[in-house]
Structure formats: C-alpha cells, structure tokens
PDB file of N, CA and C in Angstrom:
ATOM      1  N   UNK A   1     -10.958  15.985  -4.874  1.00  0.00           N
ATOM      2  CA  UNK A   1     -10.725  15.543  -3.518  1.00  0.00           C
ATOM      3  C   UNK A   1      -9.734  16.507  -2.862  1.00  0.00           C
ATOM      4  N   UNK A   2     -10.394  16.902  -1.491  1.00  0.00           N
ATOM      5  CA  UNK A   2      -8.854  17.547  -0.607  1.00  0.00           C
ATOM      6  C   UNK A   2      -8.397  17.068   0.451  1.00  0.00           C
ATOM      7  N   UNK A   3      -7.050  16.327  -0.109  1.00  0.00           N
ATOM      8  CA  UNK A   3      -6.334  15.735   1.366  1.00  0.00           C
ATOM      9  C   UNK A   3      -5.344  16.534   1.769  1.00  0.00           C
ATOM     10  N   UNK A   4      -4.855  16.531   3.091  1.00  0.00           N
ATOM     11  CA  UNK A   4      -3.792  17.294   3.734  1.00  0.00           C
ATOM     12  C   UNK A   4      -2.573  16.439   3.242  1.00  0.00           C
ATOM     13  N   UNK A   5      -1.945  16.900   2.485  1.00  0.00           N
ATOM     14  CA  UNK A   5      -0.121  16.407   2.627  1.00  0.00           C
ATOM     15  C   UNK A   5       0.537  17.201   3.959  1.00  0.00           C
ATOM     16  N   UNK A   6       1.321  15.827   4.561  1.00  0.00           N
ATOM     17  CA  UNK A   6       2.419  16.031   5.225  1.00  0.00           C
ATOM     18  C   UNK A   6       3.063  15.266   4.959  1.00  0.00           C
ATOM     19  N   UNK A   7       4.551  14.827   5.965  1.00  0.00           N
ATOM     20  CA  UNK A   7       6.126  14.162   5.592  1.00  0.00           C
ATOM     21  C   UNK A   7       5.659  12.805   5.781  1.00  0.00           C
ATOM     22  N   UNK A   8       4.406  12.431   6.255  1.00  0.00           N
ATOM     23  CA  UNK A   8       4.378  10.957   5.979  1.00  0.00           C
ATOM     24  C   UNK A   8       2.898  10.355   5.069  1.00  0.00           C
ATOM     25  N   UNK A   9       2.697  11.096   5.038  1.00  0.00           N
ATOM     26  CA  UNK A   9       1.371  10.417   3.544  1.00  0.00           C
ATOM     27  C   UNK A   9       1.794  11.089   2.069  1.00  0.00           C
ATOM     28  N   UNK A  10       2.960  11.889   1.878  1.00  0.00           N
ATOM     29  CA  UNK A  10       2.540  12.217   0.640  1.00  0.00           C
ATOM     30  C   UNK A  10       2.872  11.100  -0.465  1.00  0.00           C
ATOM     31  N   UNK A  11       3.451  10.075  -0.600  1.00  0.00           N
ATOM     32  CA  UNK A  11       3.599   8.568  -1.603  1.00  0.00           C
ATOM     33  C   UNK A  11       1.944   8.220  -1.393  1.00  0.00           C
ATOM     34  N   UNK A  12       1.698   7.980  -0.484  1.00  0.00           N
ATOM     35  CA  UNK A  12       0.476   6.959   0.157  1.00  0.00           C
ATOM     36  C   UNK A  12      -1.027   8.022  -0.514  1.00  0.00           C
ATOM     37  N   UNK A  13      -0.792   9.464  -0.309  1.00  0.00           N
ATOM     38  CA  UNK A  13      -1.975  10.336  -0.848  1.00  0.00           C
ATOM     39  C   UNK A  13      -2.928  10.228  -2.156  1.00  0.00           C
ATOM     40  N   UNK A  14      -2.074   9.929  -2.932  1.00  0.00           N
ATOM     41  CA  UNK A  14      -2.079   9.792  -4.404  1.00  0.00           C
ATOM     42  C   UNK A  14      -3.231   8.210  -4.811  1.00  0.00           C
ATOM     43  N   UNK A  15      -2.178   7.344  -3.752  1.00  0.00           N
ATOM     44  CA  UNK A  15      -3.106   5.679  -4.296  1.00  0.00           C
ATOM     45  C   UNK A  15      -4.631   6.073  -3.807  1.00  0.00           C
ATOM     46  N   UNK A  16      -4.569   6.750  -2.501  1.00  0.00           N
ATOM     47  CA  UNK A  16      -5.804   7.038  -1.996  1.00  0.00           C
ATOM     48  C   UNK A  16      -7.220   8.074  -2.462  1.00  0.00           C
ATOM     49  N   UNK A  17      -6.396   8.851  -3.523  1.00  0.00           N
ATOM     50  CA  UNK A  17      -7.012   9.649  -3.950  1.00  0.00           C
ATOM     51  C   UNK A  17      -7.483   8.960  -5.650  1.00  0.00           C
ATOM     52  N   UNK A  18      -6.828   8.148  -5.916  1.00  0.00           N
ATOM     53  CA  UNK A  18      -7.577   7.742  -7.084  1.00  0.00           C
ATOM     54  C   UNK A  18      -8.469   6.467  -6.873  1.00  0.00           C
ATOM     55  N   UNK A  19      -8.092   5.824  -5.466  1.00  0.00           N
ATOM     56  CA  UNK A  19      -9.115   4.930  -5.050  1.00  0.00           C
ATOM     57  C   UNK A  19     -10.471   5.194  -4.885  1.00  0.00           C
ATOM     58  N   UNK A  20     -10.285   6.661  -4.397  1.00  0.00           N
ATOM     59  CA  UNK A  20     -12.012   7.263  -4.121  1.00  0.00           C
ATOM     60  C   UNK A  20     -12.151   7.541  -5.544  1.00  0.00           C
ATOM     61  N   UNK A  21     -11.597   8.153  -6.677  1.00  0.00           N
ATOM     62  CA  UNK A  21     -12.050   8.087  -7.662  1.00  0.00           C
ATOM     63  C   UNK A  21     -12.290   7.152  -8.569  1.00  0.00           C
ATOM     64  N   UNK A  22     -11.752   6.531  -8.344  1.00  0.00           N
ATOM     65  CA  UNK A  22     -11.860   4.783  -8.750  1.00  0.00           C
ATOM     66  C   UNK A  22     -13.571   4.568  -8.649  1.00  0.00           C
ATOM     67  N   UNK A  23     -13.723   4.701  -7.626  1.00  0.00           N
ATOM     68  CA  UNK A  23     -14.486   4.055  -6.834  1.00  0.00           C
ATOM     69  C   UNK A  23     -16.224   5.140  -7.627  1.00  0.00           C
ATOM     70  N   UNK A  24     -16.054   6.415  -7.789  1.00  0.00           N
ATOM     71  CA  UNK A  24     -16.892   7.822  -7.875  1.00  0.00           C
ATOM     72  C   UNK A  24     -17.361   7.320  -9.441  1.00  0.00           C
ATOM     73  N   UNK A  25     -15.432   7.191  -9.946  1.00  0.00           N
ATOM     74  CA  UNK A  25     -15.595   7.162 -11.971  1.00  0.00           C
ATOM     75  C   UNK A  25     -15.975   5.625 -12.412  1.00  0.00           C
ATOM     76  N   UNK A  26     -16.359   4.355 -11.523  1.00  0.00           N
ATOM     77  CA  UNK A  26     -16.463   3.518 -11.755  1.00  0.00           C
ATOM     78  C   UNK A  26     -15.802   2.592 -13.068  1.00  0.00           C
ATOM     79  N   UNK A  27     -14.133   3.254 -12.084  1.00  0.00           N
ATOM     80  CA  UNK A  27     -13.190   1.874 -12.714  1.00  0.00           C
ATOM     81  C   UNK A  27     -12.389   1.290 -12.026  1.00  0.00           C
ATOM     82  N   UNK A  28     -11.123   0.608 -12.558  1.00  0.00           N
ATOM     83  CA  UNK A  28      -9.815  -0.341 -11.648  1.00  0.00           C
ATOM     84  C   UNK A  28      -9.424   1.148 -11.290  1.00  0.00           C
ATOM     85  N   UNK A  29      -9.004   1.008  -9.906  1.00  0.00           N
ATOM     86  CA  UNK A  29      -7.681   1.930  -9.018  1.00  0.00           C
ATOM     87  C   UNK A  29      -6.841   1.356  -9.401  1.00  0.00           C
ATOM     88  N   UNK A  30      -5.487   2.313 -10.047  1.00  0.00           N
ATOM     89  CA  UNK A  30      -4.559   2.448 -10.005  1.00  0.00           C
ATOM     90  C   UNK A  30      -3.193   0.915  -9.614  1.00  0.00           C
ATOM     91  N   UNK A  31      -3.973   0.828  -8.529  1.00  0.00           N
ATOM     92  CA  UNK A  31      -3.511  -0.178  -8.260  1.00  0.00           C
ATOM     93  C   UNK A  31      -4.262  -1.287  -7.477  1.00  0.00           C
ATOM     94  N   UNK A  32      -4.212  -2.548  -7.747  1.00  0.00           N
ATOM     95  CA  UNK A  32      -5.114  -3.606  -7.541  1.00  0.00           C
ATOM     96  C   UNK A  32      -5.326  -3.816  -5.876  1.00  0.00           C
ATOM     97  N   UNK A  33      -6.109  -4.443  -5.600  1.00  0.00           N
ATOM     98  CA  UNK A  33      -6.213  -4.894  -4.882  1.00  0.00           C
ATOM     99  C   UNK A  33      -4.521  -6.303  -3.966  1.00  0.00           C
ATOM    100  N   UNK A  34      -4.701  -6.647  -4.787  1.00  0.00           N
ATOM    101  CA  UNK A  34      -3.714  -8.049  -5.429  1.00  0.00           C
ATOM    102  C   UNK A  34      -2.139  -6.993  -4.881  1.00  0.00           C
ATOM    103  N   UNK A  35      -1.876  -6.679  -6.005  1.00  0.00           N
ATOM    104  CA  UNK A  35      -0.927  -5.563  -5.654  1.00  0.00           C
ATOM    105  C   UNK A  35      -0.379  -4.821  -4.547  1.00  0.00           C
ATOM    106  N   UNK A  36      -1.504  -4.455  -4.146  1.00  0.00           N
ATOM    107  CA  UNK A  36      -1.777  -3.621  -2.424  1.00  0.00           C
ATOM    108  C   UNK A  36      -1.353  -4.592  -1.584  1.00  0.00           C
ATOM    109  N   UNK A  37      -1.769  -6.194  -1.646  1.00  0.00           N
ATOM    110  CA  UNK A  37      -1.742  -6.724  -0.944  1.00  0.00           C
ATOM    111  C   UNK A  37      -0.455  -7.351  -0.439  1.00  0.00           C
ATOM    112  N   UNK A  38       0.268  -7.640  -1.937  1.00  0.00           N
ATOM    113  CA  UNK A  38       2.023  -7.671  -1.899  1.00  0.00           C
ATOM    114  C   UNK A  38       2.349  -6.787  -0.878  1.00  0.00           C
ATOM    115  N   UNK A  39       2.714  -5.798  -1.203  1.00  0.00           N
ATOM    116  CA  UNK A  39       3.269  -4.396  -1.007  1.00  0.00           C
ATOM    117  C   UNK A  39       2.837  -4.841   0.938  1.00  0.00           C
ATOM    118  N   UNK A  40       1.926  -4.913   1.536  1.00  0.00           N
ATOM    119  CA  UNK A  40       1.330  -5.182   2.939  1.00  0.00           C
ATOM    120  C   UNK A  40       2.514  -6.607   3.035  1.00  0.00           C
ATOM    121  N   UNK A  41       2.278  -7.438   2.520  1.00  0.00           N
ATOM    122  CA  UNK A  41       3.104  -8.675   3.094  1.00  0.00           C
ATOM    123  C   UNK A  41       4.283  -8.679   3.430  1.00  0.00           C
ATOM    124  N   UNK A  42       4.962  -7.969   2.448  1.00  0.00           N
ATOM    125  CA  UNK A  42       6.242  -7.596   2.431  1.00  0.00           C
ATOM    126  C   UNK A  42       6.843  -6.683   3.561  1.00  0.00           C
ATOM    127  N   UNK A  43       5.885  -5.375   4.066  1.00  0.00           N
ATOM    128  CA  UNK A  43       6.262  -5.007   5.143  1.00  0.00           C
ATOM    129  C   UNK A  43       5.945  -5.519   6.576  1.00  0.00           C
ATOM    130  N   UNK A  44       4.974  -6.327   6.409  1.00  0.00           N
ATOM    131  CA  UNK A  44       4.758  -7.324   7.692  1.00  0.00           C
ATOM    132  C   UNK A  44       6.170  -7.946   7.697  1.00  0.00           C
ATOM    133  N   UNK A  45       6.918  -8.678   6.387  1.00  0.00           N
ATOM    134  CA  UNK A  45       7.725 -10.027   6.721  1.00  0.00           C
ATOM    135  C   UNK A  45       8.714  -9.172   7.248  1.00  0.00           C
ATOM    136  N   UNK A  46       9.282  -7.784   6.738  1.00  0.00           N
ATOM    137  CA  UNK A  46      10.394  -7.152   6.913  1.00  0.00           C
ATOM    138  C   UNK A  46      10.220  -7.153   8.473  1.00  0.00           C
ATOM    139  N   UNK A  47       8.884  -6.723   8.786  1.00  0.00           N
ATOM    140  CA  UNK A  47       9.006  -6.166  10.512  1.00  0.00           C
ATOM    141  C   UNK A  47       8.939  -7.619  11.566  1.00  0.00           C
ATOM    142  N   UNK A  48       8.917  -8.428  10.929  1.00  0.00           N
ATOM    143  CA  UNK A  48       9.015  -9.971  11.841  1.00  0.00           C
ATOM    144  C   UNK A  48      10.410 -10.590  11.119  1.00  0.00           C
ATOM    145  N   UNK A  49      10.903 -10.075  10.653  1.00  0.00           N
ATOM    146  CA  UNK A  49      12.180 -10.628  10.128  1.00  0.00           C
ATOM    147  C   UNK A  49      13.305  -9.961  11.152  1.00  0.00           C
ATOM    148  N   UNK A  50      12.736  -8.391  11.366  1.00  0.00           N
ATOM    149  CA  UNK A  50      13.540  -7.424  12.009  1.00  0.00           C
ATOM    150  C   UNK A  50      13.206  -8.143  13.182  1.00  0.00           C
ATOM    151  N   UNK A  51      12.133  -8.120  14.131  1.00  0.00           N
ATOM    152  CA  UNK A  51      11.887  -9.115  15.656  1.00  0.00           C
ATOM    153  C   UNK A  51      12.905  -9.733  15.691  1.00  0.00           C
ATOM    154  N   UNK A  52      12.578 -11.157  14.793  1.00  0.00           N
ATOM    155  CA  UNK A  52      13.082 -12.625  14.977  1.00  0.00           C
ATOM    156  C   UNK A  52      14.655 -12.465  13.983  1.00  0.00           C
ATOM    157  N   UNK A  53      15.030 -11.500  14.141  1.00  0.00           N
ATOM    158  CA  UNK A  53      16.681 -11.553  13.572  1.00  0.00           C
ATOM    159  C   UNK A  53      16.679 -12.513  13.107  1.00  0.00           C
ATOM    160  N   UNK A  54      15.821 -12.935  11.401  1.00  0.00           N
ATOM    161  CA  UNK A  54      16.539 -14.042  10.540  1.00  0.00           C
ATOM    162  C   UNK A  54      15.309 -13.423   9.339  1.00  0.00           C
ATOM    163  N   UNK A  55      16.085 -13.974   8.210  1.00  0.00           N
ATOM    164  CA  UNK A  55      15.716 -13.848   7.126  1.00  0.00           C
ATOM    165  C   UNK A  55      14.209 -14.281   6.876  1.00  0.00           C
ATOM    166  N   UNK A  56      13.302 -14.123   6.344  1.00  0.00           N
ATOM    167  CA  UNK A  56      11.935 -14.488   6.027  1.00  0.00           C
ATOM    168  C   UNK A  56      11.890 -14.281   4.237  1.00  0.00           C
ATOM    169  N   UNK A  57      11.321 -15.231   3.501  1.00  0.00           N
ATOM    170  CA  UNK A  57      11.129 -14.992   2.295  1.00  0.00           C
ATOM    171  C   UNK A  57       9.503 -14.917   2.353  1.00  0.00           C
ATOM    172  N   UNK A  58       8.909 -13.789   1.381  1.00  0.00           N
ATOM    173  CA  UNK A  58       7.979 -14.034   1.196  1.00  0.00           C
ATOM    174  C   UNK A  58       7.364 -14.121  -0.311  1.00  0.00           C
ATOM    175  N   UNK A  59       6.608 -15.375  -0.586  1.00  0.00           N
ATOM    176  CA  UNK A  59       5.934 -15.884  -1.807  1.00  0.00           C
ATOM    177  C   UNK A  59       4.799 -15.689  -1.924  1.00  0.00           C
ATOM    178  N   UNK A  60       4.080 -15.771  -3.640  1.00  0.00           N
ATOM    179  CA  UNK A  60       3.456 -15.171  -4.124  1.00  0.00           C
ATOM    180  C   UNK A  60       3.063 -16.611  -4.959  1.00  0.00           C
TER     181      UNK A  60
END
C-alpha cells in the first residue's frame, strides 16, 4: 500500500494500512472494530465535555 504521511495521519496511517490488509489477507485488523469504537467515544465525550464545561464519564 502507498499512503502519503504528513503531521496529522502518521499514528492513524498504520491502523489504516493494515485494515486494507486485513481486509486483502483475510484476517482480524489489528484492531477491532469494538476497540475503534472506544477510542471514537471517548473523543466525542472529551469534545462535549469541553462545550458543556463539566465532566462526562464514559462506559463500556
């Protein structure tokens, strides 16, 4: 695979690049679905926590 790295995908390049291979070598990516999905919640709660100036917990 050839992706362009720059200062804001190069963490993010990597999950993406074994997802397509994931996907080519027909196995689990790297990281789950499940997983991915944490990782998303968590920066949603941070950025509505930041809005609404108060704490947000988020559960699993």
């Amino acid at each position: 695979m050839n992706c362009q790295y720059n200062e804001t995908n190069f963490g993010h390049i990597y999950l993406v690049e074994d997802m397509a291979m994931a996907i080519i070598e027909d196995r689990p990516p790297m990281i789950s679905g499940e997983e991915a999905r944490k990782a998303v919640d968590i920066i949603l709660a941070s950025c509505k926590s930041s809005d609404e100036k108060r704490e947000l917990k988020v559960e699993y």
